[in-house]
Protein backbone atom coordinates (compact mmCIF):
# COMPACT_ATOMS: atom_id res chain seq x y z
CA UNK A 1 5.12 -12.87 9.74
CA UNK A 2 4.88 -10.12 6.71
CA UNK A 3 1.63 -11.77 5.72
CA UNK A 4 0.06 -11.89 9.05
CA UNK A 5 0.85 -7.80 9.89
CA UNK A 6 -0.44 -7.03 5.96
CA UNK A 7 -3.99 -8.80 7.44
CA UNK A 8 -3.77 -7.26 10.46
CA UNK A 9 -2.48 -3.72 10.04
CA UNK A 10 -1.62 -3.08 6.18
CA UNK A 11 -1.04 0.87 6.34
CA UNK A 12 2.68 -0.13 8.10
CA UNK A 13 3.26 -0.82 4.76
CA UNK A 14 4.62 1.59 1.81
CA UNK A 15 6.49 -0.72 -0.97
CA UNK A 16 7.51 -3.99 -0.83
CA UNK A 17 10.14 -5.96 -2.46
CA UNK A 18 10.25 -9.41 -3.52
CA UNK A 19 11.21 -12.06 -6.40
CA UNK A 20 8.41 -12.62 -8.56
CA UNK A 21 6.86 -15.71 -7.05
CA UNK A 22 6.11 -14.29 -3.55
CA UNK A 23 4.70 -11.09 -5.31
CA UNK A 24 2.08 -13.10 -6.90
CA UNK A 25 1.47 -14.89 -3.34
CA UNK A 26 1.52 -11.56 -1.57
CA UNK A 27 -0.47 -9.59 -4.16
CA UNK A 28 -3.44 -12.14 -4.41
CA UNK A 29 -3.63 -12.09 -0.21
CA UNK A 30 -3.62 -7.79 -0.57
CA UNK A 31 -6.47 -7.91 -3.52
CA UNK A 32 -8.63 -10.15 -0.45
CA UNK A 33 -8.07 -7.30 1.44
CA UNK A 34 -9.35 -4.14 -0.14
CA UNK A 35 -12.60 -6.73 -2.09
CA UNK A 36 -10.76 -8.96 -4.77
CA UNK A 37 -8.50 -8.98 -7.69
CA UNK A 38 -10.87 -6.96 -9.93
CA UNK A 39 -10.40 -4.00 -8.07
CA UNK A 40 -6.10 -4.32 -7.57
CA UNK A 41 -4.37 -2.35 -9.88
CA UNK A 42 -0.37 -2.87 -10.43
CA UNK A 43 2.89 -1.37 -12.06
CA UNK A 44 6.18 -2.92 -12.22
CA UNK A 45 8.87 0.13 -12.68
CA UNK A 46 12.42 -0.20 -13.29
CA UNK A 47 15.31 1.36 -12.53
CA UNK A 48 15.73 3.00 -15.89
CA UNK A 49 12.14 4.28 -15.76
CA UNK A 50 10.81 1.58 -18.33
CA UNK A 51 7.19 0.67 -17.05
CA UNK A 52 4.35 -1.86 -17.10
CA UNK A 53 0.76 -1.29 -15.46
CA UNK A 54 -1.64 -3.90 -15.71
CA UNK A 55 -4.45 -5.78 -13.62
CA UNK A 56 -3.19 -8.21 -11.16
CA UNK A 57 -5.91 -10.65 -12.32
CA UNK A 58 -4.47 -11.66 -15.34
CA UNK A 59 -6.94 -12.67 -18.61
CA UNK A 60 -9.75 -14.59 -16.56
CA UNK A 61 -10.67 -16.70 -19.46
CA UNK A 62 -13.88 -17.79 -17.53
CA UNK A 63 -15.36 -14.41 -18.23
CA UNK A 64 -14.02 -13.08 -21.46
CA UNK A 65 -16.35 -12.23 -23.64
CA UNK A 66 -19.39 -12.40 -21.35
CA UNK A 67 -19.31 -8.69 -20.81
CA UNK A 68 -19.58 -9.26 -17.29
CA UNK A 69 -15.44 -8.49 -16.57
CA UNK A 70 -14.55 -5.80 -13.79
CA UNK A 71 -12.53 -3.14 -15.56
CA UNK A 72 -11.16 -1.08 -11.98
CA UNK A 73 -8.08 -2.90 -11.74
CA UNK A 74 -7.30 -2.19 -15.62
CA UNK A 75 -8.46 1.86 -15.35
CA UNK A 76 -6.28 1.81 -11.96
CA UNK A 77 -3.28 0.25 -13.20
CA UNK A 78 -3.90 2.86 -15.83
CA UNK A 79 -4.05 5.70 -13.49
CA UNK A 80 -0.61 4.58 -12.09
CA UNK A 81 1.11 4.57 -15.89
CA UNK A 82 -0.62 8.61 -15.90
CA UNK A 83 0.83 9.23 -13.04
CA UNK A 84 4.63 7.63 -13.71
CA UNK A 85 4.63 9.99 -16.98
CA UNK A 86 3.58 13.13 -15.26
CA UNK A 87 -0.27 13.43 -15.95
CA UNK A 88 -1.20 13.28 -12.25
CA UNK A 89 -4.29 15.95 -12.88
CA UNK A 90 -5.65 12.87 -15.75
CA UNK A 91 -4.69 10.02 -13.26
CA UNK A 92 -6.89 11.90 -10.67
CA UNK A 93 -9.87 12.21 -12.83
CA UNK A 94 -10.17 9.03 -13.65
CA UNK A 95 -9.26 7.63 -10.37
CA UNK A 96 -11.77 9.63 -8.92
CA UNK A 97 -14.43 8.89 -10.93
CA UNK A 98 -13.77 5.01 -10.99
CA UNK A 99 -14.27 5.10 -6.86
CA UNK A 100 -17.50 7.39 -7.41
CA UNK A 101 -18.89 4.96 -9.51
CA UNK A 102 -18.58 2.01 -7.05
CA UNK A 103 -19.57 4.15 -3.63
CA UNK A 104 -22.85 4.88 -5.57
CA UNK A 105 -23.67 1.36 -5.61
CA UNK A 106 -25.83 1.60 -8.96
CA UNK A 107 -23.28 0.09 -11.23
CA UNK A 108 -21.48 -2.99 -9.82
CA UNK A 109 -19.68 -5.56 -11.67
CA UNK A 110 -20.76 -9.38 -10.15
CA UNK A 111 -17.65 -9.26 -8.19
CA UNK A 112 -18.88 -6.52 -5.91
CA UNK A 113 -22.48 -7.55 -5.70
CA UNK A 114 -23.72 -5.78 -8.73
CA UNK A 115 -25.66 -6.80 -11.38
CA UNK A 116 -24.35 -4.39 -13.75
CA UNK A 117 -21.81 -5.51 -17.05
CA UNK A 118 -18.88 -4.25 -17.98
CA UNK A 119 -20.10 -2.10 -20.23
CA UNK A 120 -22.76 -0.73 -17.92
CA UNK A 121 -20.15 0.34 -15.07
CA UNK A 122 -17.61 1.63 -18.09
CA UNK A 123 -20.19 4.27 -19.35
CA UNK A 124 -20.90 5.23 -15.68
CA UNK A 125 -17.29 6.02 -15.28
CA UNK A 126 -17.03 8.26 -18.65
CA UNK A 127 -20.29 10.00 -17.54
CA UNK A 128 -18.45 11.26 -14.64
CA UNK A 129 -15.10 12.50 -16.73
């Protein structure tokens, strides 16, 4: 049933809590939601403060080297490490100007209908910091 309410209403949702295989499950079915796993950012924290942010999408092998990658969920997952060691106003800037880049529209990766390569959409980004 947790999968069905995520589709259907996925606010009623703060944190959730699972062994490793269902996160992968439930993470992949999340990253459908908000446009695909190029934009989902992630951070495993522990209870000792020890953390890892990376991009839910893993290496895609299919792409590397092609210049054609999606970097949001990297920056994102970047923002979150910022943010865990205390550099919220950094996390913000970058944050904001990763989404400012894609509601322009003029630099899109192929995974949000773009034409535009990686390195395209990165310099859009720093243009805006």
């Amino acid at each position: 049933n947790a999968c069905m309410q995520l589709v259907k209403d996925p606010t009623q949702f703060d944190v959730l809590v699972m062994p490793n295989l269902y996160g992968d499950i439930i993470s992949d079915l999340c990253a459908g939601l908000i446009g695909g796993l190029g934009l989902t950012p992630s951070a495993n924290i522990g209870l000792n403060g020890l953390a890892l942010a990376e991009a839910v999408h893993g290496t895609a092998p299919d792409i590397a080297g092609k210049n054609l990658a999606n970097p949001t969920a990297l920056l994102m997952s970047s923002c979150m490490m910022l943010r865990h060691l205390g550099h919220n106003d950094k996390a913000d800037e970058i944050q904001n100007a990763v989404l400012t880049t894609i509601a322009e529209g003029k630099y899109r990766t192929g995974d949000l209908g773009g034409t535009a390569t990686t390195t395209d959409f990165t310099k859009a980004i720093i243009d805006k910091l």
